[in-house]
C-alpha atoms as a PDB file:
ATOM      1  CA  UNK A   1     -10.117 -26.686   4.450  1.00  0.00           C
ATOM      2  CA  UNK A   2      -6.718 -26.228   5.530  1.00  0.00           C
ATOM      3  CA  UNK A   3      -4.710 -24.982   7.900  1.00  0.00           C
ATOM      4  CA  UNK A   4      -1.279 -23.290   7.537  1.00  0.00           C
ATOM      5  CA  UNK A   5       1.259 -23.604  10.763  1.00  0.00           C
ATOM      6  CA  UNK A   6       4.223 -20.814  10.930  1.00  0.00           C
ATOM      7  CA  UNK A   7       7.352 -21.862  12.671  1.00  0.00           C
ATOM      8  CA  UNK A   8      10.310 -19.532  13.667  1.00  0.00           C
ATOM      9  CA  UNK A   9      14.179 -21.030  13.889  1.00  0.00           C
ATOM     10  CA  UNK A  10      17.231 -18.906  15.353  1.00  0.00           C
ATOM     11  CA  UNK A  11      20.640 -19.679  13.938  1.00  0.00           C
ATOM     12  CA  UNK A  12      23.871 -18.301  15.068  1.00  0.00           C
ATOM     13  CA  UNK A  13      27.641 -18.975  13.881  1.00  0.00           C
ATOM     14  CA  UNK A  14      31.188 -17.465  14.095  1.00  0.00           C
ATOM     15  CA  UNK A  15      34.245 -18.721  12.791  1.00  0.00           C
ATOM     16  CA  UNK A  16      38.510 -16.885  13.307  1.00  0.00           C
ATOM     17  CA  UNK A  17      39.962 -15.058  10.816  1.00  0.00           C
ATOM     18  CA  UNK A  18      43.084 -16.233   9.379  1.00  0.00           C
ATOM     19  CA  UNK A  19      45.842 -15.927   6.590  1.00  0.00           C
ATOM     20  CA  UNK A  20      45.355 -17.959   3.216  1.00  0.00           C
ATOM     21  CA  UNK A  21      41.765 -18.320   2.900  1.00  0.00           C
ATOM     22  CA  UNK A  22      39.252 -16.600   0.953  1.00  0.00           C
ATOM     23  CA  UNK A  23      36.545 -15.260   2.748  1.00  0.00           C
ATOM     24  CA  UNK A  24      33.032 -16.175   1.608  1.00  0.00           C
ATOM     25  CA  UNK A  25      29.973 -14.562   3.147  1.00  0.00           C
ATOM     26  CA  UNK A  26      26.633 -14.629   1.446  1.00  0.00           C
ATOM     27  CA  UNK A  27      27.958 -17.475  -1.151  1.00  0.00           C
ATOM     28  CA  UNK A  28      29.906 -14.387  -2.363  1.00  0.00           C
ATOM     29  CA  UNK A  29      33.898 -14.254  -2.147  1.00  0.00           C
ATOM     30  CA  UNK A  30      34.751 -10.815  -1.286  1.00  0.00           C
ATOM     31  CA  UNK A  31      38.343  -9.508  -1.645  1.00  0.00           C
ATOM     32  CA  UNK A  32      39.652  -9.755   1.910  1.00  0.00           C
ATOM     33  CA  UNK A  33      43.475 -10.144   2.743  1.00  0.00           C
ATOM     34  CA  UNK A  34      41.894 -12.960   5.593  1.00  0.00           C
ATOM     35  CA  UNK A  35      39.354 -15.578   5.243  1.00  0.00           C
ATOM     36  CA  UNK A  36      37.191 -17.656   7.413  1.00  0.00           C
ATOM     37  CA  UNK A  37      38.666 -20.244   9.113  1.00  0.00           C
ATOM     38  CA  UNK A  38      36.173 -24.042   9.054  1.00  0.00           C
ATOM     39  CA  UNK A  39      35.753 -26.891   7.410  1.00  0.00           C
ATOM     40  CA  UNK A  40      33.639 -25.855   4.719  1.00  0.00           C
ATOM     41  CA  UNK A  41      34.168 -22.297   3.292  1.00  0.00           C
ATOM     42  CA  UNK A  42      33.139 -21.152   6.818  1.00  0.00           C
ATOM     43  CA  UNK A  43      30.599 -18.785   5.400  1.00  0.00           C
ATOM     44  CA  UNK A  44      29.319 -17.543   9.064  1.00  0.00           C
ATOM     45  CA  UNK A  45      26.111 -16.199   7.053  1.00  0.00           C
ATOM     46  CA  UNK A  46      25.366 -19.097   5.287  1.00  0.00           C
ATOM     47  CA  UNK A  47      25.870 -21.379   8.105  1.00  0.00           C
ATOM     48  CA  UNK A  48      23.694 -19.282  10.865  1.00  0.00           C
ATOM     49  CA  UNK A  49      20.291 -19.584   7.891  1.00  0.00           C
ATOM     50  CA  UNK A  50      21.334 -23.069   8.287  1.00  0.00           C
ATOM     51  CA  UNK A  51      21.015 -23.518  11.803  1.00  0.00           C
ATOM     52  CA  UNK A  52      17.626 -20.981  11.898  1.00  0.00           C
ATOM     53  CA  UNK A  53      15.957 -23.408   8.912  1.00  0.00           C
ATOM     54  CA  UNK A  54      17.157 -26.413  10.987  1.00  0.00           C
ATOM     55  CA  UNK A  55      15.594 -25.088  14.215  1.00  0.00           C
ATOM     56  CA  UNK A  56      12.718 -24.034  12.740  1.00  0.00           C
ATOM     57  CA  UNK A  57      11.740 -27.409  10.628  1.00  0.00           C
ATOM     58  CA  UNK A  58      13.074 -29.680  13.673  1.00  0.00           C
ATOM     59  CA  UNK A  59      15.931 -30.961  11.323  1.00  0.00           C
ATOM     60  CA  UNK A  60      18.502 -30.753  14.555  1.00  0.00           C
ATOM     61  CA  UNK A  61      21.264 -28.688  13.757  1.00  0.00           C
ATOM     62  CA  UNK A  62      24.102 -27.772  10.901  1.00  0.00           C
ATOM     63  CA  UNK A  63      26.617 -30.157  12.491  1.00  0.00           C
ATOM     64  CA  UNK A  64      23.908 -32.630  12.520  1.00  0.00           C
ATOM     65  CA  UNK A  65      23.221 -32.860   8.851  1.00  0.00           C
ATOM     66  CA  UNK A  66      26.931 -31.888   7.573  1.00  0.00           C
ATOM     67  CA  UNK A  67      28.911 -32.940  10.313  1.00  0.00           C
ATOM     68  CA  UNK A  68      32.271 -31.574  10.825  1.00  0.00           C
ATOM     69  CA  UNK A  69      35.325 -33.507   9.482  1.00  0.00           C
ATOM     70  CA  UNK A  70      33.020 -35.473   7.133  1.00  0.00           C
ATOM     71  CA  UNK A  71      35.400 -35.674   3.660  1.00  0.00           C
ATOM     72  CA  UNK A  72      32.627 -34.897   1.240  1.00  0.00           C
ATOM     73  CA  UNK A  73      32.009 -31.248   3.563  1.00  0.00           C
ATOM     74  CA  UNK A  74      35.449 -30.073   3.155  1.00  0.00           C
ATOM     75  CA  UNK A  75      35.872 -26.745   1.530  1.00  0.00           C
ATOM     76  CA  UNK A  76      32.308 -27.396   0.211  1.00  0.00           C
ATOM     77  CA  UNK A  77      30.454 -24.057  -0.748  1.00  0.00           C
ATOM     78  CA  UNK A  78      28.107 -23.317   1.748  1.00  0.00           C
ATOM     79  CA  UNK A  79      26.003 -22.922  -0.284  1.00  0.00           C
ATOM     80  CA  UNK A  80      25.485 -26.476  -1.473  1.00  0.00           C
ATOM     81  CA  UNK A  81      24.672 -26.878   1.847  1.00  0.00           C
ATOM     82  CA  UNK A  82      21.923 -24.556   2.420  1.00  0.00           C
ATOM     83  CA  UNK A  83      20.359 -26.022  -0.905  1.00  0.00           C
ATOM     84  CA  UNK A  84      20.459 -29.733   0.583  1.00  0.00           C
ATOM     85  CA  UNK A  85      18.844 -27.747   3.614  1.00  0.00           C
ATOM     86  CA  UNK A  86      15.913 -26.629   1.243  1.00  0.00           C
ATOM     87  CA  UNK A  87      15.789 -30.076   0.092  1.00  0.00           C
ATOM     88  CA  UNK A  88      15.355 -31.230   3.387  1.00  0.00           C
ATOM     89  CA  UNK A  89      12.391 -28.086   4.303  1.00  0.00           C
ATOM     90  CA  UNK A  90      10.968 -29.344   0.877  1.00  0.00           C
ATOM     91  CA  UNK A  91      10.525 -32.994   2.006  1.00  0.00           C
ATOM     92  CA  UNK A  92       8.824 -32.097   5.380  1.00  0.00           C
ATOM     93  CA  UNK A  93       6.377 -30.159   3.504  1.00  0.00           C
ATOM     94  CA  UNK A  94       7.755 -26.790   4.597  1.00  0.00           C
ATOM     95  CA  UNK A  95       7.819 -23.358   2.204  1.00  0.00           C
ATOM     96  CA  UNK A  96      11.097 -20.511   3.038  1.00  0.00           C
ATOM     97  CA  UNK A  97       8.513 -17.854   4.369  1.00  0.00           C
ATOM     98  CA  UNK A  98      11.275 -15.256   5.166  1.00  0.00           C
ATOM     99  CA  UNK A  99      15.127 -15.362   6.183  1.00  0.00           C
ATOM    100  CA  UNK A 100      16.754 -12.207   7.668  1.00  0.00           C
ATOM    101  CA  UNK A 101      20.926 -12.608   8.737  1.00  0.00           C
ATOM    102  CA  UNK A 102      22.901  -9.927  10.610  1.00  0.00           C
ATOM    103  CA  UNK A 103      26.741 -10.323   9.429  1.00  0.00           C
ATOM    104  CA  UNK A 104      29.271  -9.387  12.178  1.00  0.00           C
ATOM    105  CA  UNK A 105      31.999  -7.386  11.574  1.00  0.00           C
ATOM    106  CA  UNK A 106      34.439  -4.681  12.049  1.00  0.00           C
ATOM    107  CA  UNK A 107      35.926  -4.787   8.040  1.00  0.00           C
ATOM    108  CA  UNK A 108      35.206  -5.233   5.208  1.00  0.00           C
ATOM    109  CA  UNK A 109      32.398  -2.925   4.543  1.00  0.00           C
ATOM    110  CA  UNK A 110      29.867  -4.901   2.845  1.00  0.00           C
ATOM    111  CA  UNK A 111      27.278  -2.865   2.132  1.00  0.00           C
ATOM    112  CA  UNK A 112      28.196  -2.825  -1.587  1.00  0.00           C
ATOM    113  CA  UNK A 113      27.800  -7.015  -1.674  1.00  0.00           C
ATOM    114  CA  UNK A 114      24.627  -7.197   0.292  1.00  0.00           C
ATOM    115  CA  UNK A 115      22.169  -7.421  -2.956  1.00  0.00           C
ATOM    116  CA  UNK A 116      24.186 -10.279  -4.475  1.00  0.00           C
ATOM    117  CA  UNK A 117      24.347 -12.201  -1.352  1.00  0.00           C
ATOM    118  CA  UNK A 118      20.583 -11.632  -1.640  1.00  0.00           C
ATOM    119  CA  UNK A 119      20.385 -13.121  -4.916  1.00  0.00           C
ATOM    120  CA  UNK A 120      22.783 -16.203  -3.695  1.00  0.00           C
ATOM    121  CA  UNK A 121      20.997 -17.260  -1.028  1.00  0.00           C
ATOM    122  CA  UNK A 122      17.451 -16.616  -2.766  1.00  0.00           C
ATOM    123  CA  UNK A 123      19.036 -18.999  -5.572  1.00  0.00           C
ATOM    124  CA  UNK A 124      20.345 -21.676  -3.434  1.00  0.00           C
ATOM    125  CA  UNK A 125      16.746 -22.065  -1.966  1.00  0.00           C
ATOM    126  CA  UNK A 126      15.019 -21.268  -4.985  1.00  0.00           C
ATOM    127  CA  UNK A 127      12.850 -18.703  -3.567  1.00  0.00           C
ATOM    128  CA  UNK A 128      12.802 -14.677  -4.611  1.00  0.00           C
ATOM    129  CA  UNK A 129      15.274 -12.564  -2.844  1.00  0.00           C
ATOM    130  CA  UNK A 130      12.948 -10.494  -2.330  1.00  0.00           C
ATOM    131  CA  UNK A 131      12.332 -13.153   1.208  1.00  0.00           C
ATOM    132  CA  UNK A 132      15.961 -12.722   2.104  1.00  0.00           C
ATOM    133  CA  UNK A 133      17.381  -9.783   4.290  1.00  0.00           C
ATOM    134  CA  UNK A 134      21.145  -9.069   4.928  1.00  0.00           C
ATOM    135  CA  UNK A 135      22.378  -6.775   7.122  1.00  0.00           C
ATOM    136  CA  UNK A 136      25.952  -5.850   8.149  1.00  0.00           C
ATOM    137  CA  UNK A 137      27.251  -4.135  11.519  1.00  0.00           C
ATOM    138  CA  UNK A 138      30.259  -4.246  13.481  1.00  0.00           C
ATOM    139  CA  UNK A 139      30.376  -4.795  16.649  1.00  0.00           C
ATOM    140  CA  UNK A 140      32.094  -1.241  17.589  1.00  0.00           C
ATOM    141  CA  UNK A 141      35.477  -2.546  18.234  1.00  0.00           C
ATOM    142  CA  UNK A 142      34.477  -4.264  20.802  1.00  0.00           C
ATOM    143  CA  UNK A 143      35.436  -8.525  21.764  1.00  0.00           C
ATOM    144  CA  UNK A 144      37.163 -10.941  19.250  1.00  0.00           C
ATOM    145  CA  UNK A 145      35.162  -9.203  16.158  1.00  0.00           C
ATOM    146  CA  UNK A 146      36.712  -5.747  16.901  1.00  0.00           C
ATOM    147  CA  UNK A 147      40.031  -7.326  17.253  1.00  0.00           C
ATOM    148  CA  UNK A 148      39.192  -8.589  13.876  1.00  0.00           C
ATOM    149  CA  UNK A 149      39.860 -11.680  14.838  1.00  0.00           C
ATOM    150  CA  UNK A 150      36.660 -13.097  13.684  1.00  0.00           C
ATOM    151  CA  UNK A 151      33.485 -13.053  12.403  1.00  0.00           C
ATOM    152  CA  UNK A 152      29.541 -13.824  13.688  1.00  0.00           C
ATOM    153  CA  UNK A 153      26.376 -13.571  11.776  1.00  0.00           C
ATOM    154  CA  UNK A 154      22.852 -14.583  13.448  1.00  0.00           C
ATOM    155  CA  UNK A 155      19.930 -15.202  11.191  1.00  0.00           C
ATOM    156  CA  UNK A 156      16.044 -15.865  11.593  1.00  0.00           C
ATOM    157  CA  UNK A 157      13.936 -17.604   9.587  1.00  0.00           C
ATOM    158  CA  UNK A 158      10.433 -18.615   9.238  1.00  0.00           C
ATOM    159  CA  UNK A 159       9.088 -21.549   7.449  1.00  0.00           C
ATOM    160  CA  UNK A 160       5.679 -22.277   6.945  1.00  0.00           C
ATOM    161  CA  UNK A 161       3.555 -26.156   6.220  1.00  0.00           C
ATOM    162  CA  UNK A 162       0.445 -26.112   5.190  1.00  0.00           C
ATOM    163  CA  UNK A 163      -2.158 -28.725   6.800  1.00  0.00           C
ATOM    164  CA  UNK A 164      -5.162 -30.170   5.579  1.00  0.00           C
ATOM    165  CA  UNK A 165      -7.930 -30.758   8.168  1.00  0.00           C
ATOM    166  CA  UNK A 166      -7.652 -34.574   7.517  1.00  0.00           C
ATOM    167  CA  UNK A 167      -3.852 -34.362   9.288  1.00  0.00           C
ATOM    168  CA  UNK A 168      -4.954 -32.096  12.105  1.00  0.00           C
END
């Protein structure tokens, strides 16, 4: 008989706004007249999963396995990323159990985008969407985020490895 062990990971990121980039969030390029500033598409979203599927599978960090600068991460989608990440989960034995991200921002409204980011995400780590939640807020014009000067999203995720009594 088995057992099944349930592990939590926290992931936060936030990246400047600036003139002549797209901005990504969710894997999804929304009409924006700034975009994320990073060495990747700086999809704040994308990269905070990351870091909660990292923390949660002890697989360090998102600068750990992509780091910064490296040539083969620039403009990457971030989404190519989080599949390696499910890769990774995949190879340690771990299942996505659930992933829930809070995107940070004053504008744009993105309320209408949330079910395809869903779907993106869902895709990327080949599990149903229905085990992905995105939220949006702002962060009442408050800080660098009601200056829109930026953008934050935190996410949480929970993985799950099943056991068999012979490992325990």
């Amino acid at each position: 008989m088995g057992t099944e062990e349930l592990r939590i990971g926290i992931g936060w990121d936030s990246h400047p706004l600036v003139s002549g980039r797209k901005l990504v969030l969710g894997g999804l390029d929304i009409a924006h007249d700034k975009g994320l500033s990073g060495w990747s598409d700086a999809d704040v979203a994308v990269h905070a999963i990351i870091d909660a599927l990292c923390g949660a599978a002890d697989l360090g960090d998102i600068g750990t396995l992509f780091p910064p600068r490296a040539l083969e991460y620039k403009d990457i989608s971030s989404l190519v990323l989080l599949n390696k990440t499910g890769e990774l989960l995949k190879t340690k034995g771990f299942k996505v159990g659930n992933i829930d991200v809070t995107i940070i921002t004053q504008v744009p409204k993105l309320s209408p985008f949330i079910p395809e980011m869903r779907r993106l995400i869902g895709q990327a780590l080949g599990i149903d969407s229905a085990k992905v939640t995105v939220k949006a807020t702002t962060s009442n014009g408050l800080g660098f985020i009601g200056r829109e000067e930026g953008m934050a999203a935190q996410a949480v995720a929970l993985v799950k490895r099943k056991w068999s009594a012979r490992k325990l």
